[in-house]
C-alpha atoms as a PDB file:
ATOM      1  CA  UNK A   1      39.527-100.181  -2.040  1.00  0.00           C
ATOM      2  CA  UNK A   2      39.574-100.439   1.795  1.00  0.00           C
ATOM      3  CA  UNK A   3      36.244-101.465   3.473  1.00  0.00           C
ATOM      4  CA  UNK A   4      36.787-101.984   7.381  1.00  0.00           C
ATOM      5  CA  UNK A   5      33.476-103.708   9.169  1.00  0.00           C
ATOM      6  CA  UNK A   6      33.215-104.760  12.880  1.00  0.00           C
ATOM      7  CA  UNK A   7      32.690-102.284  14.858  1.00  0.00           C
ATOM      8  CA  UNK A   8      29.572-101.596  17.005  1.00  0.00           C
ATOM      9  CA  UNK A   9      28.489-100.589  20.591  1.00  0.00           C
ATOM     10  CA  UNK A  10      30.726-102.782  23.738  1.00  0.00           C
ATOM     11  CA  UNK A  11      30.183-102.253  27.416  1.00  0.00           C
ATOM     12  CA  UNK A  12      33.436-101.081  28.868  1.00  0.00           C
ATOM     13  CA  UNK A  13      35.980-104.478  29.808  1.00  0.00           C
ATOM     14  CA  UNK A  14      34.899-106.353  26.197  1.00  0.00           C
ATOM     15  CA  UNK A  15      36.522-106.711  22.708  1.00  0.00           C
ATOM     16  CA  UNK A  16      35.866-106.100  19.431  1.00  0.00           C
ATOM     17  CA  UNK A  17      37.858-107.360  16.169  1.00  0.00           C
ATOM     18  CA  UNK A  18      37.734-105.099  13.380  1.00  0.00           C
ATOM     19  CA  UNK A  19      38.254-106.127  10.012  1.00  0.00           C
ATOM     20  CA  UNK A  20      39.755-104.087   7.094  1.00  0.00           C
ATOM     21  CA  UNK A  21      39.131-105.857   3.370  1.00  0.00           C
ATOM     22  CA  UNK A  22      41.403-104.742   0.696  1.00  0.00           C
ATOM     23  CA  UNK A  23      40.955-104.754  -3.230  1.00  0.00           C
ATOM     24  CA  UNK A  24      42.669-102.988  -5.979  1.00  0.00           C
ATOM     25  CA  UNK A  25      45.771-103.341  -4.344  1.00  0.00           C
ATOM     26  CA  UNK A  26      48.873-105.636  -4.630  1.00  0.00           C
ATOM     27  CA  UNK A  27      48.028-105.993  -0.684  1.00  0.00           C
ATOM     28  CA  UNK A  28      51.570-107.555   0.082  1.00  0.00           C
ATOM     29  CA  UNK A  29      53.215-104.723  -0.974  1.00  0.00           C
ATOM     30  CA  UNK A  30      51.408-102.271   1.670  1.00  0.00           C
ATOM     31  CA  UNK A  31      52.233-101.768   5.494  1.00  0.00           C
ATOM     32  CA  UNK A  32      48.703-101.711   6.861  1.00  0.00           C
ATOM     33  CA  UNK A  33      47.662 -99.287   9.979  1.00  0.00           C
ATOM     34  CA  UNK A  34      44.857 -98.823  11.923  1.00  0.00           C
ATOM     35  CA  UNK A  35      43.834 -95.504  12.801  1.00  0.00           C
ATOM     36  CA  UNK A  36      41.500 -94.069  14.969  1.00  0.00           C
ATOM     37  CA  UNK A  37      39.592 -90.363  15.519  1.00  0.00           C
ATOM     38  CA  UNK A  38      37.249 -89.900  18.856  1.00  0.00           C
ATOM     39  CA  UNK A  39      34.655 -87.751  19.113  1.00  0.00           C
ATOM     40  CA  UNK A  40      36.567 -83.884  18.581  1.00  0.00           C
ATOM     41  CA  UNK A  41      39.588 -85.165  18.531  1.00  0.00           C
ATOM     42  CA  UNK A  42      42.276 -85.500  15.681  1.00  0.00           C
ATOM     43  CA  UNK A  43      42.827 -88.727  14.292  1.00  0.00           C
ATOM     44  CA  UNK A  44      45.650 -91.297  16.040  1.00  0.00           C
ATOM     45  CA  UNK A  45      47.880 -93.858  14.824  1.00  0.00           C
ATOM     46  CA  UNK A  46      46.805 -97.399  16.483  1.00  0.00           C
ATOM     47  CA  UNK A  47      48.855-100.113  15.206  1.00  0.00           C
ATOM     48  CA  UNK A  48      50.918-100.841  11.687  1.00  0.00           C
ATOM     49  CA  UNK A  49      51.962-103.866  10.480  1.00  0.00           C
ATOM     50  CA  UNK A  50      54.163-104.469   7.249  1.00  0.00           C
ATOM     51  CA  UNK A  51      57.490-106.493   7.688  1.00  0.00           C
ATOM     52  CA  UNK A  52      57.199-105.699  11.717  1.00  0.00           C
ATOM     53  CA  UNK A  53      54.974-104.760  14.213  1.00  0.00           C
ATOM     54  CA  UNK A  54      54.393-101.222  15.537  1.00  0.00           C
ATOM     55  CA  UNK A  55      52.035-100.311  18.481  1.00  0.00           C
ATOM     56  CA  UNK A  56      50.915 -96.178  19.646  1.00  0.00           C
ATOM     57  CA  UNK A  57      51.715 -96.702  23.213  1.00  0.00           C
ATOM     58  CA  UNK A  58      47.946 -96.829  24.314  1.00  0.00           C
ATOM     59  CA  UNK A  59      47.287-100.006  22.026  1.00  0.00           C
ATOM     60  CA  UNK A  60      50.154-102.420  23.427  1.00  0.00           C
ATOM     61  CA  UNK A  61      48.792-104.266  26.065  1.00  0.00           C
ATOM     62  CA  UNK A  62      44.978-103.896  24.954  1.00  0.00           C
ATOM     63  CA  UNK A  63      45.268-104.246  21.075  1.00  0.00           C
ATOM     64  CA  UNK A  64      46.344-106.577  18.467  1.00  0.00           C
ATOM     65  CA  UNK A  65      46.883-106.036  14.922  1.00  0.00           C
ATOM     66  CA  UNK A  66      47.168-108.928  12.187  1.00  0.00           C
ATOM     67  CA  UNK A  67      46.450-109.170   8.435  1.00  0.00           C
ATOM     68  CA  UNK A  68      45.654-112.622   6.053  1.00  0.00           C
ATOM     69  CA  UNK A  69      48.032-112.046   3.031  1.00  0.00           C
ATOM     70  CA  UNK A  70      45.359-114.651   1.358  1.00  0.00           C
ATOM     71  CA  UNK A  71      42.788-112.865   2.089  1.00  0.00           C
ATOM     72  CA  UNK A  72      43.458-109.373   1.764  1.00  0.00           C
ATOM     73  CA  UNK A  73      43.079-108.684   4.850  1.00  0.00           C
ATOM     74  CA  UNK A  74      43.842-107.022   8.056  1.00  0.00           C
ATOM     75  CA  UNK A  75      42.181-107.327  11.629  1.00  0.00           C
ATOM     76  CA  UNK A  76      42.577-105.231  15.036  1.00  0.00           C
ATOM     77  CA  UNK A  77      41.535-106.981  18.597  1.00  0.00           C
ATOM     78  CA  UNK A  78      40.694-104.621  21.119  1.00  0.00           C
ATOM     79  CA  UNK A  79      40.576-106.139  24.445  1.00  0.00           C
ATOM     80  CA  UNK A  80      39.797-104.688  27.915  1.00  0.00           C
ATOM     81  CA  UNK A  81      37.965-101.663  26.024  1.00  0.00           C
ATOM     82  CA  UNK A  82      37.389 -98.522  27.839  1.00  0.00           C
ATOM     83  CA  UNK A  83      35.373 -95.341  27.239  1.00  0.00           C
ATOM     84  CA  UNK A  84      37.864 -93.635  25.572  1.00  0.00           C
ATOM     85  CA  UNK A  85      38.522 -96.395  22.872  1.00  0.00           C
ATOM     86  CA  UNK A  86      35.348 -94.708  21.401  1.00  0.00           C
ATOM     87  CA  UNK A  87      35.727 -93.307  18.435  1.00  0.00           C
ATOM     88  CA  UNK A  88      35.621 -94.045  14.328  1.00  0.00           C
ATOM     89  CA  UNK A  89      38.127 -96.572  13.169  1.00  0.00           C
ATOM     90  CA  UNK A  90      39.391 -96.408   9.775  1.00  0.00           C
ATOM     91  CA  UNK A  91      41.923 -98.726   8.517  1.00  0.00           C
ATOM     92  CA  UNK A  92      44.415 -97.238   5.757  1.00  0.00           C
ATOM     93  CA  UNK A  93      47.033 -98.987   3.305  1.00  0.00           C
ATOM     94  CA  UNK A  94      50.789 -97.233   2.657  1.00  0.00           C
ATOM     95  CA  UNK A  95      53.624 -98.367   0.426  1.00  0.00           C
ATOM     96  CA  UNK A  96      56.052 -98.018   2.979  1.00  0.00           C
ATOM     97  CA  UNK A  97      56.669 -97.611   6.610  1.00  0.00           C
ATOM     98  CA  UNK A  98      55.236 -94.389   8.594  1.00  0.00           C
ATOM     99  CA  UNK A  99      52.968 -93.517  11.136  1.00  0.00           C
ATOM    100  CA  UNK A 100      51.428 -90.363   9.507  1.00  0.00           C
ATOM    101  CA  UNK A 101      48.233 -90.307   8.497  1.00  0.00           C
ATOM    102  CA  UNK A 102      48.929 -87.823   6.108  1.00  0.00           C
ATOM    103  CA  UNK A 103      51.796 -90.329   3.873  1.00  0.00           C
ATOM    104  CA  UNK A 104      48.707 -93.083   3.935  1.00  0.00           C
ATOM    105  CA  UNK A 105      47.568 -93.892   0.070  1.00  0.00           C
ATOM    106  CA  UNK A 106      44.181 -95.614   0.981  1.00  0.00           C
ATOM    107  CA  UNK A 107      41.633 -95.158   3.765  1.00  0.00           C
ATOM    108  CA  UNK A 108      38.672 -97.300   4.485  1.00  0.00           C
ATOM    109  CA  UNK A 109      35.173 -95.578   5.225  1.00  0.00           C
ATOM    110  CA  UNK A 110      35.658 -95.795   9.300  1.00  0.00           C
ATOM    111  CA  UNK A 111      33.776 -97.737  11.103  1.00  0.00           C
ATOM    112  CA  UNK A 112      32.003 -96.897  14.870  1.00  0.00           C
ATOM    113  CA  UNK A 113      33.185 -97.911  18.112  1.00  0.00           C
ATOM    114  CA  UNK A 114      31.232 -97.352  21.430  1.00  0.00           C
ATOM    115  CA  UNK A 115      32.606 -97.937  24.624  1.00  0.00           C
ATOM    116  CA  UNK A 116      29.996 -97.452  27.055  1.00  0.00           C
ATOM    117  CA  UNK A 117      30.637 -97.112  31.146  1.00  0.00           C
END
């Protein structure tokens, strides 16, 4: 019900926009979140967005996240990537408002980022 796309290989100092499509779902209703796993490392919260904004402290200045209500949709900008941006990206839908991955309902599939130096 979640299908993010966009991601792909970026020399370090570019941007990528992710997108996360979402059916089955009355998407308005959900506080989307962007979440993030690098390579042997447990998976981070990125960015949420619902009725407000919330940002992990690593994505604020770098990172934006937005979402088309018509649409169904949510997006993340990464700007000014670095080497440790990479990672799999998986966006994730929740009927409320938390940063725990474990309280998300839906996940999408993940999709690759590569930052290269």
């Amino acid at each position: 019900q979640l299908q993010a796309s966009g991601g792909g290989w970026v020399q370090a100092g570019g941007s990528l926009r992710l997108s996360c499509a979402a059916s089955g779902l009355t998407f308005s209703s959900y506080s989307m979140a962007w979440f993030r796993q690098p390579p042997g490392k447990e998976r981070e919260f990125i960015a949420r967005i619902g009725n407000s904004l919330y940002y992990a402290n690593f994505a604020k200045d770098r990172f934006l996240v937005s979402r088309d209500e018509g649409a169904n949709m949510v997006f993340l900008q990464m700007n000014s990537l670095k080497p440790e941006d990479t990672g799999v990206y998986y966006c994730a839908a929740v009927r409320g408002i938390t940063i725990t991955a474990s309280e998300y309902e839906y996940w999408g599939q993940g999709t690759l980022v590569t930052v290269s130096s």
